[in-house]
N, C-alpha and C. Protein backbone atom coordinates (compact mmCIF):
# COMPACT_ATOMS: atom_id res chain seq x y z
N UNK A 1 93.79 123.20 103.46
CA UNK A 1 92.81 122.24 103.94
C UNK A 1 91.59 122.27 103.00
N UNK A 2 91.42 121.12 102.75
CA UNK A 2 89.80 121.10 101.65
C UNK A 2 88.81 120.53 102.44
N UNK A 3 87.98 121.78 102.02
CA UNK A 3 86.14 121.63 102.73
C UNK A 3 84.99 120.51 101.89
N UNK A 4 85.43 119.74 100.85
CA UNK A 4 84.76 119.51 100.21
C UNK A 4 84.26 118.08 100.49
N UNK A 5 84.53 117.62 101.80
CA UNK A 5 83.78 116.37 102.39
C UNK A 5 82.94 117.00 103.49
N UNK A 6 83.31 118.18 103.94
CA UNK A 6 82.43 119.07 105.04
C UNK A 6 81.20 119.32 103.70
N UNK A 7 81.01 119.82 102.33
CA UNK A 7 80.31 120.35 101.87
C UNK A 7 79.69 119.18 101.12
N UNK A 8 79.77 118.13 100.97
CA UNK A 8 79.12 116.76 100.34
C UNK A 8 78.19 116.53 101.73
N UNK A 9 78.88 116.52 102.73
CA UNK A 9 78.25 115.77 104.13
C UNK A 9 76.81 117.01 103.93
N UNK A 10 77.09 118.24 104.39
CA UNK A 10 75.99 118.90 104.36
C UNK A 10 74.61 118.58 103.41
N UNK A 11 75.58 119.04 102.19
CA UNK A 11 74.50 118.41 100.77
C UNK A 11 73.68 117.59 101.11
N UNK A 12 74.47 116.22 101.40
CA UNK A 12 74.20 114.79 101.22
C UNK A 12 73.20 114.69 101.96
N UNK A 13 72.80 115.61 103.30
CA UNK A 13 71.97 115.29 104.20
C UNK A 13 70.69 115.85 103.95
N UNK A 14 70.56 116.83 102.66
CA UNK A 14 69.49 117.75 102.14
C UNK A 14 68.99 116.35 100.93
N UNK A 15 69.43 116.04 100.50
CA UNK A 15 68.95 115.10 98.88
C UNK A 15 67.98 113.73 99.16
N UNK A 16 67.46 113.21 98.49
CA UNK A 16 66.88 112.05 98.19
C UNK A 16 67.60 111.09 97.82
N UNK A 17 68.30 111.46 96.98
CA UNK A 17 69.17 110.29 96.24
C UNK A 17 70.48 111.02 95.95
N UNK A 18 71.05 110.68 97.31
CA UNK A 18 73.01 111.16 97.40
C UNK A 18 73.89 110.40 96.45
N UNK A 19 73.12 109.60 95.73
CA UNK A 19 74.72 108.59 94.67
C UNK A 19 74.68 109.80 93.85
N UNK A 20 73.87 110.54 93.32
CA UNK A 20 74.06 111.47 92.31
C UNK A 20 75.09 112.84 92.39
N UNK A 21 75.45 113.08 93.89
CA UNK A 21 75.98 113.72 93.89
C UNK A 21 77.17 114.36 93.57
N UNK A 22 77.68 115.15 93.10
CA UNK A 22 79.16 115.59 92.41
C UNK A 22 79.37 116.42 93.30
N UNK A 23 80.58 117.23 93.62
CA UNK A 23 81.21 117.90 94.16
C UNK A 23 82.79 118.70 93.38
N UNK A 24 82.63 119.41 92.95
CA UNK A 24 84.08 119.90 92.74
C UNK A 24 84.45 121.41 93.02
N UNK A 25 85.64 120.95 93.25
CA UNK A 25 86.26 121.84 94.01
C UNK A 25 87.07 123.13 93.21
N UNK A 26 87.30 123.93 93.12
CA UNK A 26 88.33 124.75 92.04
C UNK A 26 89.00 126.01 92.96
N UNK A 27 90.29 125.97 93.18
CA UNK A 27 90.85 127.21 93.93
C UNK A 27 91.86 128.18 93.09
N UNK A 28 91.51 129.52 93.67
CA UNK A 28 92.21 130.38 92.87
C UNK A 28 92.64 131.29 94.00
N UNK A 29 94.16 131.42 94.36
CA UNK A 29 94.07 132.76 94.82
C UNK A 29 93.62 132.04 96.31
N UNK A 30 93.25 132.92 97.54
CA UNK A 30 92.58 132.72 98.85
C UNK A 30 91.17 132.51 98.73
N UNK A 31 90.94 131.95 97.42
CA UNK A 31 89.05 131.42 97.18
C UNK A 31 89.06 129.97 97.13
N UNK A 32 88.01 129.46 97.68
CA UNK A 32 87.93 128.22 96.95
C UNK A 32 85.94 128.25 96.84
N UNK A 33 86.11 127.37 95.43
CA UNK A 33 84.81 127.48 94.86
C UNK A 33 83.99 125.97 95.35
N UNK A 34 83.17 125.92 95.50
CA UNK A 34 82.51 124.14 95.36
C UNK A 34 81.31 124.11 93.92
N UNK A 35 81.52 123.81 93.45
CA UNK A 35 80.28 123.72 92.66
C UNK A 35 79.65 122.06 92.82
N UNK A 36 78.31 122.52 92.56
CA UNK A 36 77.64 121.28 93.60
C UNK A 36 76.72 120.59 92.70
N UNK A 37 76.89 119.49 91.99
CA UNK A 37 75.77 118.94 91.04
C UNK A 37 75.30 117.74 91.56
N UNK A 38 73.94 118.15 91.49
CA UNK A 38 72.57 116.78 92.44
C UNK A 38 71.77 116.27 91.58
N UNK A 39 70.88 115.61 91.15
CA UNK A 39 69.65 115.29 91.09
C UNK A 39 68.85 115.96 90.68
N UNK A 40 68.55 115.94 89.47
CA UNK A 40 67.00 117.16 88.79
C UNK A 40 66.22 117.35 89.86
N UNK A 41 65.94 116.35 90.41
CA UNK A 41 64.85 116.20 91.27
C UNK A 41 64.85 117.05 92.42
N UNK A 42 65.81 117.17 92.60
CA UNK A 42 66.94 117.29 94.35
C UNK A 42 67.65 118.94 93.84
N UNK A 43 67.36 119.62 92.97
CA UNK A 43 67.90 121.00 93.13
C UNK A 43 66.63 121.82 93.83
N UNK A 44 65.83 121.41 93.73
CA UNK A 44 64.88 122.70 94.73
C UNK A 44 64.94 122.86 95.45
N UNK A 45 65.41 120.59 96.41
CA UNK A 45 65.46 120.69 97.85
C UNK A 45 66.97 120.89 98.42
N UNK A 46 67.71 120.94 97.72
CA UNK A 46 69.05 121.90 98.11
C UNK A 46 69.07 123.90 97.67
N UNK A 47 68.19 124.21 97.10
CA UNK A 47 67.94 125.34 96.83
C UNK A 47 66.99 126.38 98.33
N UNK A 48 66.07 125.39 97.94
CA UNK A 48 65.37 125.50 99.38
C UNK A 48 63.98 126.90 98.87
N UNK A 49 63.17 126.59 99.50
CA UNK A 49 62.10 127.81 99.50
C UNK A 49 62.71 129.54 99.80
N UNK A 50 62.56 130.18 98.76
CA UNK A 50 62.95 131.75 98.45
C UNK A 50 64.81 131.40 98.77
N UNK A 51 65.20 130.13 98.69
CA UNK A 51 67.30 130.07 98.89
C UNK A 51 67.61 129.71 100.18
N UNK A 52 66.49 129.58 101.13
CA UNK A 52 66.96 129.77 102.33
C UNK A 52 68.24 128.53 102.61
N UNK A 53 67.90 127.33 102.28
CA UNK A 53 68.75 125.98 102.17
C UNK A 53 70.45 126.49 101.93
N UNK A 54 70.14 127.00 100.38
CA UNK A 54 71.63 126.70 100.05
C UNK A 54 72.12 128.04 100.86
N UNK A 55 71.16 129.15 101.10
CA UNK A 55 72.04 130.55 101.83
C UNK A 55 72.75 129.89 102.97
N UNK A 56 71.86 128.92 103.63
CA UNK A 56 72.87 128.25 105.09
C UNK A 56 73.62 127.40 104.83
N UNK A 57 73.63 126.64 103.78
CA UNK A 57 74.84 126.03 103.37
C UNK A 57 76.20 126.82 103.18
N UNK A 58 75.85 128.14 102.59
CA UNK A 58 76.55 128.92 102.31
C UNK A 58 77.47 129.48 103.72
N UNK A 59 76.99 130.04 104.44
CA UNK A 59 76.84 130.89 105.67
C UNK A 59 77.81 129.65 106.31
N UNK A 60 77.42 128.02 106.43
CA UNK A 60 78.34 127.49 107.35
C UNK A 60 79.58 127.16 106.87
N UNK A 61 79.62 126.64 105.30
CA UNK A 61 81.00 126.44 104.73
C UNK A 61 81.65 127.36 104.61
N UNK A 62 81.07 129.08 104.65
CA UNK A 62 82.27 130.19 104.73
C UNK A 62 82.70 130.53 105.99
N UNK A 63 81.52 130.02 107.36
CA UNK A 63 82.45 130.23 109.02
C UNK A 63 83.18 129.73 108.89
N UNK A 64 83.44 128.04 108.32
CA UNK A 64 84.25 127.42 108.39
C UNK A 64 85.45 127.93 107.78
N UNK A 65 85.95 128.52 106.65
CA UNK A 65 86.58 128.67 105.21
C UNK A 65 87.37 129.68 106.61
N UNK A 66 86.75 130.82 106.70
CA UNK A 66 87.17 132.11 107.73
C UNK A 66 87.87 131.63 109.10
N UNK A 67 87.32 130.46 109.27
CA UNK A 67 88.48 130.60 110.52
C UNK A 67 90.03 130.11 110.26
N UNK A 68 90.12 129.65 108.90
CA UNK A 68 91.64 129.45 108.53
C UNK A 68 91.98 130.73 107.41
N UNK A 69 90.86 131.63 107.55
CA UNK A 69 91.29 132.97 107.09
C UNK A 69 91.37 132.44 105.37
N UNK A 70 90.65 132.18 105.05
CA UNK A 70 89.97 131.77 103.11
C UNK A 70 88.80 132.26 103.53
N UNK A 71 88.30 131.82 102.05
CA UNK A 71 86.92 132.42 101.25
C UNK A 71 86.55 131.23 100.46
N UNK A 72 84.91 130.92 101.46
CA UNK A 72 84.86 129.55 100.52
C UNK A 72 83.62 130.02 99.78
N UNK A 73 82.90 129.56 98.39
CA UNK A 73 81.94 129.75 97.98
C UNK A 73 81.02 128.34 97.76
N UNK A 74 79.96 128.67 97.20
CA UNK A 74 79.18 127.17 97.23
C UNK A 74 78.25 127.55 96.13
N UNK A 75 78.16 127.00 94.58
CA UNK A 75 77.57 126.94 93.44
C UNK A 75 76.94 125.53 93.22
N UNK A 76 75.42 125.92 93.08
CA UNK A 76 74.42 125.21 92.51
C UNK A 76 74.55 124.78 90.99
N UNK A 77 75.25 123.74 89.88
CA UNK A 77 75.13 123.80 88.73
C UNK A 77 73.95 122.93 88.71
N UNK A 78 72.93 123.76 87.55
CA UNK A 78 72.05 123.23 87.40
C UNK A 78 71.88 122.84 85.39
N UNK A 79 71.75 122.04 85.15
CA UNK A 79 72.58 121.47 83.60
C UNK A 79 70.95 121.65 82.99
C-alpha cells in the first residue's frame, strides 16, 4: 500500500503554494522513503519552528506505515 497521497495531503495543507509540490516515493526492503520537494519559500513552513512541523508529519505517516507493520520515513529535499 502507498502512503504517498496520505503524505502530499498532509504537506499540501502546511504550504502556500501546493502546485510546487513533488513527492517521491523510493522503497527498499520493509522501508519506504518520501522525499518531499516544496517551494523555497514553503521549506521553513513545512520544517516548522525548532522541526516541530515536519517531526509530526513524521510521527503520523510512521503510525500509519506501523499498522501494516512497514517503516515509513519523510525527507525534506532542500536544492
Amino acid at each position: 500500500m502507498s502512503y504517498r497521497p496520505f503524505v502530499e495531503t498532509l504537506v499540501r495543507s502546511v504550504v502556500e503554494n501546493p502546485d510546487h509540490l513533488e513527492v517521491e516515493e523510493e522503497q527498499e526492503g520493509g522501508a519506504r522513503t518520501f522525499y518531499v520537494r516544496v517551494d523555497p519559500e514553503d521549506v521553513g513552513k513545512v520544517i516548522g519552528k525548532s522541526g516541530r512541523v515536519i517531526t509530526s508529519i513524521r510521527i503520523v505517516v510512521s503510525a500509519v506505515a506501523a499498522k501494516s507493520r512497514e517503516k515509513a520515513f519523510v525527507r525534506v529535499v532542500t536544492d
